[in-house]
C-alpha atoms as a PDB file:
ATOM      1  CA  UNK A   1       0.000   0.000   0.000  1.00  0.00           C
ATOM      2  CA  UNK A   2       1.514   3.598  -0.857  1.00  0.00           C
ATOM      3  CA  UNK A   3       1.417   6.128   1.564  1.00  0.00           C
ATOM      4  CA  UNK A   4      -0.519   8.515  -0.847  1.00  0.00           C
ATOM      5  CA  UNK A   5      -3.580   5.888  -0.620  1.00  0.00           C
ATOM      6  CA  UNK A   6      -3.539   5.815   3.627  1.00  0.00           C
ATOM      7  CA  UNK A   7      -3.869   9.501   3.457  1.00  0.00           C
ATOM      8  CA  UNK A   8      -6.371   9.355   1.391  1.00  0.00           C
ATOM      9  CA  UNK A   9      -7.850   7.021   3.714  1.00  0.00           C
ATOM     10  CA  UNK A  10      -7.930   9.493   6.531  1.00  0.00           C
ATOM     11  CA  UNK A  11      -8.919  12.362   4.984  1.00  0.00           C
ATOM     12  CA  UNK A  12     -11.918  10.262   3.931  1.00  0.00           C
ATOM     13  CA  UNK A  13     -11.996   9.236   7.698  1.00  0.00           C
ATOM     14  CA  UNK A  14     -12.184  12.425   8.774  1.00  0.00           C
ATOM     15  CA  UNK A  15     -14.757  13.950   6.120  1.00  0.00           C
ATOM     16  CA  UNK A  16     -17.143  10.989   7.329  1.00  0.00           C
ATOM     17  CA  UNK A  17     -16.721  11.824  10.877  1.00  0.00           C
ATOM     18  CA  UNK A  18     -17.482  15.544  10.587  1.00  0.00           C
ATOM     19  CA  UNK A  19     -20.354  14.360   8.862  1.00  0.00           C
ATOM     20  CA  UNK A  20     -22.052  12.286  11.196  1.00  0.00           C
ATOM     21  CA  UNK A  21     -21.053  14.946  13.904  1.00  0.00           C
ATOM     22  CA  UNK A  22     -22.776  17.596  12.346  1.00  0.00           C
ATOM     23  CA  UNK A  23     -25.729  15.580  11.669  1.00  0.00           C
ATOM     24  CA  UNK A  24     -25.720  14.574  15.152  1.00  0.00           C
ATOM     25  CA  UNK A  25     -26.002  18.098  16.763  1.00  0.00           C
ATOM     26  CA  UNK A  26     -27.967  19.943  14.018  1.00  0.00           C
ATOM     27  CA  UNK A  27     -30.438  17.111  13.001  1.00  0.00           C
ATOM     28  CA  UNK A  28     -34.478  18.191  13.096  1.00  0.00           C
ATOM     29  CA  UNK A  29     -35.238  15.104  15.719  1.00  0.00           C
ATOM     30  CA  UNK A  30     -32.663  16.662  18.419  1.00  0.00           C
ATOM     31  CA  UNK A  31     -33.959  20.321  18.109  1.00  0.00           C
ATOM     32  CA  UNK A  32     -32.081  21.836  14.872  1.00  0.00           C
ATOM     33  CA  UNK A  33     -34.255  23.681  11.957  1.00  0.00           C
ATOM     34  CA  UNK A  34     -35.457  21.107   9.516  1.00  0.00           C
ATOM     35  CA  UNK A  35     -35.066  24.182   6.561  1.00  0.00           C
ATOM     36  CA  UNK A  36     -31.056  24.653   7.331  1.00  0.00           C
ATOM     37  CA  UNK A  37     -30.719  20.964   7.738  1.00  0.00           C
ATOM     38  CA  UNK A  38     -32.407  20.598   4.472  1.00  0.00           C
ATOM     39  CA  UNK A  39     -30.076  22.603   2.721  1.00  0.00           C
ATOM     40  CA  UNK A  40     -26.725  21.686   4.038  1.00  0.00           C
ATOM     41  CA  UNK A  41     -27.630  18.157   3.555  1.00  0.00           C
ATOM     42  CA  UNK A  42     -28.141  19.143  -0.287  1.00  0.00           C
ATOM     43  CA  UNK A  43     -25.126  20.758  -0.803  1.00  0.00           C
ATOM     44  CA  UNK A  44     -22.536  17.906   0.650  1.00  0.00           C
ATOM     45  CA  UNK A  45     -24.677  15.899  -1.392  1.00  0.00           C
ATOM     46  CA  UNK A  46     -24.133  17.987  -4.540  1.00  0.00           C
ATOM     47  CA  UNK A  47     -20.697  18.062  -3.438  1.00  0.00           C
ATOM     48  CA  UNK A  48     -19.833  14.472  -2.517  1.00  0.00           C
ATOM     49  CA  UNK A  49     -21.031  13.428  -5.944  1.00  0.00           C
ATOM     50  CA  UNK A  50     -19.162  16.353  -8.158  1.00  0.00           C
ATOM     51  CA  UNK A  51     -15.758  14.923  -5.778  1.00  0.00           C
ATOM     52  CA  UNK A  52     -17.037  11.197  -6.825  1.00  0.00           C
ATOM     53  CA  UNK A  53     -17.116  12.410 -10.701  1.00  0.00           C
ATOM     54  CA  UNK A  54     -14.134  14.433 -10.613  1.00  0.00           C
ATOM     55  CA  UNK A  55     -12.319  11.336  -9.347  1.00  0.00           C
ATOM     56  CA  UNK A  56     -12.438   9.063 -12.281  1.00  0.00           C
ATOM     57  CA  UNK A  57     -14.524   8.103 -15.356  1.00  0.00           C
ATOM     58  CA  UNK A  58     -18.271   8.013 -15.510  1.00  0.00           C
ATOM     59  CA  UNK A  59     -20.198   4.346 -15.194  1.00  0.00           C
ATOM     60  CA  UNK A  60     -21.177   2.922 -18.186  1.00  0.00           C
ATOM     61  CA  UNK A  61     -24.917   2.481 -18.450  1.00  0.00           C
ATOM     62  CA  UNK A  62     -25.080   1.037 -21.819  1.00  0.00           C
ATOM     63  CA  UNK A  63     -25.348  -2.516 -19.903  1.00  0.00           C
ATOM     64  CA  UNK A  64     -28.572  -1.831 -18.357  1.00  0.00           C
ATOM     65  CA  UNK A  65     -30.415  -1.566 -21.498  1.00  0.00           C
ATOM     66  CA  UNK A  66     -30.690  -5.038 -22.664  1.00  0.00           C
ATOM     67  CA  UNK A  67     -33.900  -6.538 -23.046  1.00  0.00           C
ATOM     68  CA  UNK A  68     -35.254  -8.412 -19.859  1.00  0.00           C
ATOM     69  CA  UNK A  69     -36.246 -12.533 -20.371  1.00  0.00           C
ATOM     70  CA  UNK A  70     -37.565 -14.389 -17.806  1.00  0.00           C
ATOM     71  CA  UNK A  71     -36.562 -18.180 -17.715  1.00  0.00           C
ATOM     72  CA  UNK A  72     -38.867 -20.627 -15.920  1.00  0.00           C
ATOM     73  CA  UNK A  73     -37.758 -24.215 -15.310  1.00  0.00           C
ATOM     74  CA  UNK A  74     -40.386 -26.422 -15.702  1.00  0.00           C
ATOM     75  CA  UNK A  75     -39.145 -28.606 -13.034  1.00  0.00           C
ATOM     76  CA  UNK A  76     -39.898 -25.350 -10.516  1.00  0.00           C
ATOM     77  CA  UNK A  77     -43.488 -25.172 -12.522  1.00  0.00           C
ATOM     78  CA  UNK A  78     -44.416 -28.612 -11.253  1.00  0.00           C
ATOM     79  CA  UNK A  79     -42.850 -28.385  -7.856  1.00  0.00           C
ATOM     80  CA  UNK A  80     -44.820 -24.873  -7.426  1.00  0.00           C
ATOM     81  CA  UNK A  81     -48.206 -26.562  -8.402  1.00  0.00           C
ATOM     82  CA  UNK A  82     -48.136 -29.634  -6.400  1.00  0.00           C
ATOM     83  CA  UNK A  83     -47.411 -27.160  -3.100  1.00  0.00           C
ATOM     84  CA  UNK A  84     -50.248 -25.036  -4.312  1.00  0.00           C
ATOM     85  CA  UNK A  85     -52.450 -28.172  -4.331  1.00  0.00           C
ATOM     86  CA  UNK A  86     -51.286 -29.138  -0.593  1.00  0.00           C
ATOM     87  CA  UNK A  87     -53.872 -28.776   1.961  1.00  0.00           C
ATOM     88  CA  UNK A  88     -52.524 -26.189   4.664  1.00  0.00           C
ATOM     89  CA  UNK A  89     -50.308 -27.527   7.388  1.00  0.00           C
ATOM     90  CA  UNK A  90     -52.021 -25.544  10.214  1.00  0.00           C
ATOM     91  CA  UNK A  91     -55.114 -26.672  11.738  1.00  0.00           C
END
């Protein structure tokens, strides 16, 4: 491991704990105001995902546009529809 890649580590450490701290102590549920919350919670949002594209190439979403097919086994079929026929086990 480089040392470049443990300071990234911590820094990411870090970011993730001031997070949770802030969202701890200004959160509507513990008495902070749900508009400011609102807001601050959009913008390390925005933020966290212009750092995430910055970092390295966009996903490809080409894959996810492939037809969907559905395979049933008949040997499932059969098992399914003798259960189905069961009388319940509960009295």
């Amino acid at each position: 491991m480089t040392e470049g890649a443990g300071e990234h580590e911590d820094e990411a450490r870090a970011a993730r704990a001031a997070f949770r701290a802030y969202v701890r102590a200004n959160h509507p549920d513990v008495g902070g105001d749900p508009d400011e919350f609102a807001e601050w919670l959009a913008a390390s949002r925005a933020e966290r995902d212009a750092a995430r594209n910055a970092d390295g190439p966009e996903e490809d979403d080409s894959r996810y546009d492939a037809p969907i097919s559905f395979v049933t086994s008949p040997r499932f079929t059969t098992r399914w529809r003798r259960r189905k026929k069961r009388p319940p086990r509960v009295d």
